[in-house]
Structures are given as C-alpha cells and as structure tokens.
Protein backbone atom coordinates (compact mmCIF):
# COMPACT_ATOMS: atom_id res chain seq x y z
CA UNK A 1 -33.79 -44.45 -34.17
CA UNK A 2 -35.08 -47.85 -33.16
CA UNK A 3 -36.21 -48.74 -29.50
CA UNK A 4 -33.00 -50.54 -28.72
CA UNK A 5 -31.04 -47.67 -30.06
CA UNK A 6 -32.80 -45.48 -27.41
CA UNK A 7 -32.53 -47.91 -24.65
CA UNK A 8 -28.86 -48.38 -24.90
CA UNK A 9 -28.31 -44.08 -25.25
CA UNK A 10 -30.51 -43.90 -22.09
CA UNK A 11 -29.21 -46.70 -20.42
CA UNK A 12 -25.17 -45.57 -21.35
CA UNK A 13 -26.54 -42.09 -20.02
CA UNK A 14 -27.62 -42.83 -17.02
CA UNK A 15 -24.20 -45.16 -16.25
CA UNK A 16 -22.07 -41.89 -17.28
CA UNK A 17 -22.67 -40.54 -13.99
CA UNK A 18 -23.18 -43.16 -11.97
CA UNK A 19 -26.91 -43.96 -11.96
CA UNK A 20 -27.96 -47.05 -9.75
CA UNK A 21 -30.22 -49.90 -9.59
CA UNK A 22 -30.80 -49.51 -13.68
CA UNK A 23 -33.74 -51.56 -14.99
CA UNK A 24 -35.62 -52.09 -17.92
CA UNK A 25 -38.62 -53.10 -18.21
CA UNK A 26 -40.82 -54.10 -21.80
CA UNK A 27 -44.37 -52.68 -21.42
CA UNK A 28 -44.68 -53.34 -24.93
CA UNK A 29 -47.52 -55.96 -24.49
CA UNK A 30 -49.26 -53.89 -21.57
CA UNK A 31 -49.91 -50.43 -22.92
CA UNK A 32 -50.01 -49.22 -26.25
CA UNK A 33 -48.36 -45.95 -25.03
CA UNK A 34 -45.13 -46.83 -24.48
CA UNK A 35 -42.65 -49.81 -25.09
CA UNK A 36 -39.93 -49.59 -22.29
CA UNK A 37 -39.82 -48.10 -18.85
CA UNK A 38 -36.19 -47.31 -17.66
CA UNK A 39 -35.85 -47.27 -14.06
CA UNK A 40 -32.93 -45.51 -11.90
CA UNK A 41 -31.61 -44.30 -8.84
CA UNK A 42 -29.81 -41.05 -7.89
CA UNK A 43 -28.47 -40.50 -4.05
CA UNK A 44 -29.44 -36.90 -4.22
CA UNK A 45 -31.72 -34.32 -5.42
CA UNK A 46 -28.82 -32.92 -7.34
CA UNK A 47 -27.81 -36.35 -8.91
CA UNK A 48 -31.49 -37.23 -9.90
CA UNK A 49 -31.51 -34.27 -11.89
CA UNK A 50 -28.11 -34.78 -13.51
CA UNK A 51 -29.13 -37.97 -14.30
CA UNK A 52 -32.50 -36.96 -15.78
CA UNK A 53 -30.62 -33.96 -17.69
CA UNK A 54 -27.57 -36.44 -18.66
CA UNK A 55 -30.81 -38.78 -20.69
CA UNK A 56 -31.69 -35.68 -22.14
CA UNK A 57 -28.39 -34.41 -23.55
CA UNK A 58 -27.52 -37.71 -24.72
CA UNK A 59 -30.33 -38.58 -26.43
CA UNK A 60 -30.41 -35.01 -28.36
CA UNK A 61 -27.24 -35.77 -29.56
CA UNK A 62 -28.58 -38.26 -30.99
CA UNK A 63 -31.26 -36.33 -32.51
CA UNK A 64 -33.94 -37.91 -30.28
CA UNK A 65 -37.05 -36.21 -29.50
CA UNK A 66 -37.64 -35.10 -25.41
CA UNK A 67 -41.65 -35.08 -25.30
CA UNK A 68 -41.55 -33.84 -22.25
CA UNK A 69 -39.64 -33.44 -18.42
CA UNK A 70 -41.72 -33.98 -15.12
CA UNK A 71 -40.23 -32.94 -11.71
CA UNK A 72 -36.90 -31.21 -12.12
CA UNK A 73 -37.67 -28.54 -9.75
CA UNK A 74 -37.92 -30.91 -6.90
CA UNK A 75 -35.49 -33.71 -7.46
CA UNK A 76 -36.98 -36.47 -5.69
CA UNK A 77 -38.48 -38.24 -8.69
CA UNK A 78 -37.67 -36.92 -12.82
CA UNK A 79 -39.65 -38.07 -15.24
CA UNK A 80 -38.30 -37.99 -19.02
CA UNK A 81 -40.72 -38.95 -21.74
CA UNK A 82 -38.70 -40.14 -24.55
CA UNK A 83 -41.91 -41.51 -26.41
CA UNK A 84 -41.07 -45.49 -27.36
CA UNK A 85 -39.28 -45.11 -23.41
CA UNK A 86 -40.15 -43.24 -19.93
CA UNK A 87 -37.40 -42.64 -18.08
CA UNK A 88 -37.70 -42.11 -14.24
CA UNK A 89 -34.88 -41.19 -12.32
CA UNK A 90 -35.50 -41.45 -8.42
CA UNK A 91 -34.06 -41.66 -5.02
CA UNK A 92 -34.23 -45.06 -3.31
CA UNK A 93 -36.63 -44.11 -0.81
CA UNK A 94 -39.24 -42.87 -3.52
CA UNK A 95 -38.58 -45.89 -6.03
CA UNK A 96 -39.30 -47.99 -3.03
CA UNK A 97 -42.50 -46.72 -1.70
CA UNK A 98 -44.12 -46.72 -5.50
CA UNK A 99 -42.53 -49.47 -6.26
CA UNK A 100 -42.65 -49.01 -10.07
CA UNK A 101 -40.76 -52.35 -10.91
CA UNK A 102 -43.90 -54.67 -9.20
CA UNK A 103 -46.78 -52.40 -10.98
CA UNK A 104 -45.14 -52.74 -14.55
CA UNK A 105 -42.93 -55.68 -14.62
CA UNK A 106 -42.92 -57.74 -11.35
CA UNK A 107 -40.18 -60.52 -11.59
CA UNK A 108 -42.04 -62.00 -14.83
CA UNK A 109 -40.46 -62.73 -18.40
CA UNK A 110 -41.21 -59.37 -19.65
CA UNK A 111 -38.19 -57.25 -18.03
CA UNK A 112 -35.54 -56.75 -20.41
CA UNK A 113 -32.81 -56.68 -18.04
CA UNK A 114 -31.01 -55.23 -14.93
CA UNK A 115 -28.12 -53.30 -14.94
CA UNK A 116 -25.07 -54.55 -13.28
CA UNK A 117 -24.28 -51.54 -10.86
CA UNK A 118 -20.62 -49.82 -12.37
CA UNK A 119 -17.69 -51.57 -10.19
CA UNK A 120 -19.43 -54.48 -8.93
C-alpha cells in the first residue's frame, strides 16, 4: 500500500466518527523515520480511543501493518504507529499545549493539507 493509500484510510477513519481539526503533515524531508504525521482531535477520553481504534480497524482491513499503540489506557493522547504515518489522536487541550503542528510542520509548504471539519 502506498503512503497516500494510507493517508486517505487513516484520514477516511478518523472522519467516520467524527474526528476534528484533521491535519497532515509531510515529515518526509525532516526525519527519515517517518513520512506523514496525522493529527486529530477527540472531545473525550472515550472518543480519542474510538478514534485511535477506528485507524486501526480500518487500516487492517486493508491489510496494513499496526507497529504499535501508545496511550489507550488513558485517553488523553493515542498514539498509532502505522510506519510510513503516526497517527495521534488527542483532546484539544493536549494538542494545544504540545503543539505538535508548530514542532513538525509550522504554517510552511510542507503540510499536506487540513481537513475541512464534517458539516462545515
């Protein structure tokens, strides 16, 4: 599966049930590790972790590969590392204090895109 594949299962995933504030961001040309981040919001502990579980599902089904899941138990903040794409899922109040956007991406050419919010 190619990375824009990926982006558009995660990115479709995370819309499914109502994700917010959806960006993407190309690291491609600032770490070696990675080639996206994907970036979204949840209201509550419970929807941060249907969101993070939604990417999951989604991208099995598509015969994906989870590497790994970081911070279920808590909700605040779930990580999913998809390999070519890390996924965090967070609630506003976290995203804003780390600020993940600013440390990858800031408003330069290299984000991909942001996702209209569903409805608006």
């Amino acid at each position: 599966m190619n990375i824009t594949q990926l982006q558009k299962i995660v990115v479709d995933a995370l819309e499914d049930i109502k994700g917010r504030d959806i960006e993407v961001i190309n690291t491609s040309k600032l770490t070696p590790l990675f080639e996206r981040i994907i970036i979204a919001c949840g209201d509550s502990n419970r929807q941060v972790k249907s969101l993070a579980r939604n990417v999951q599902d989604k991208v099995r089904e598509a015969d994906g590969q989870i590497i790994s899941t970081e911070g279920e138990e808590s909700g605040e903040w779930v990580l999913v590392d998809l390999g070519d794409i890390v996924v965090h899922v967070m609630q506003p109040a976290i995203r804003s204090y780390y600020n993940l956007e600013e440390l990858w991406g800031g408003k330069g050419p290299e984000r991909v895109r942001r996702v209209a919010a569903a409805g608006a």
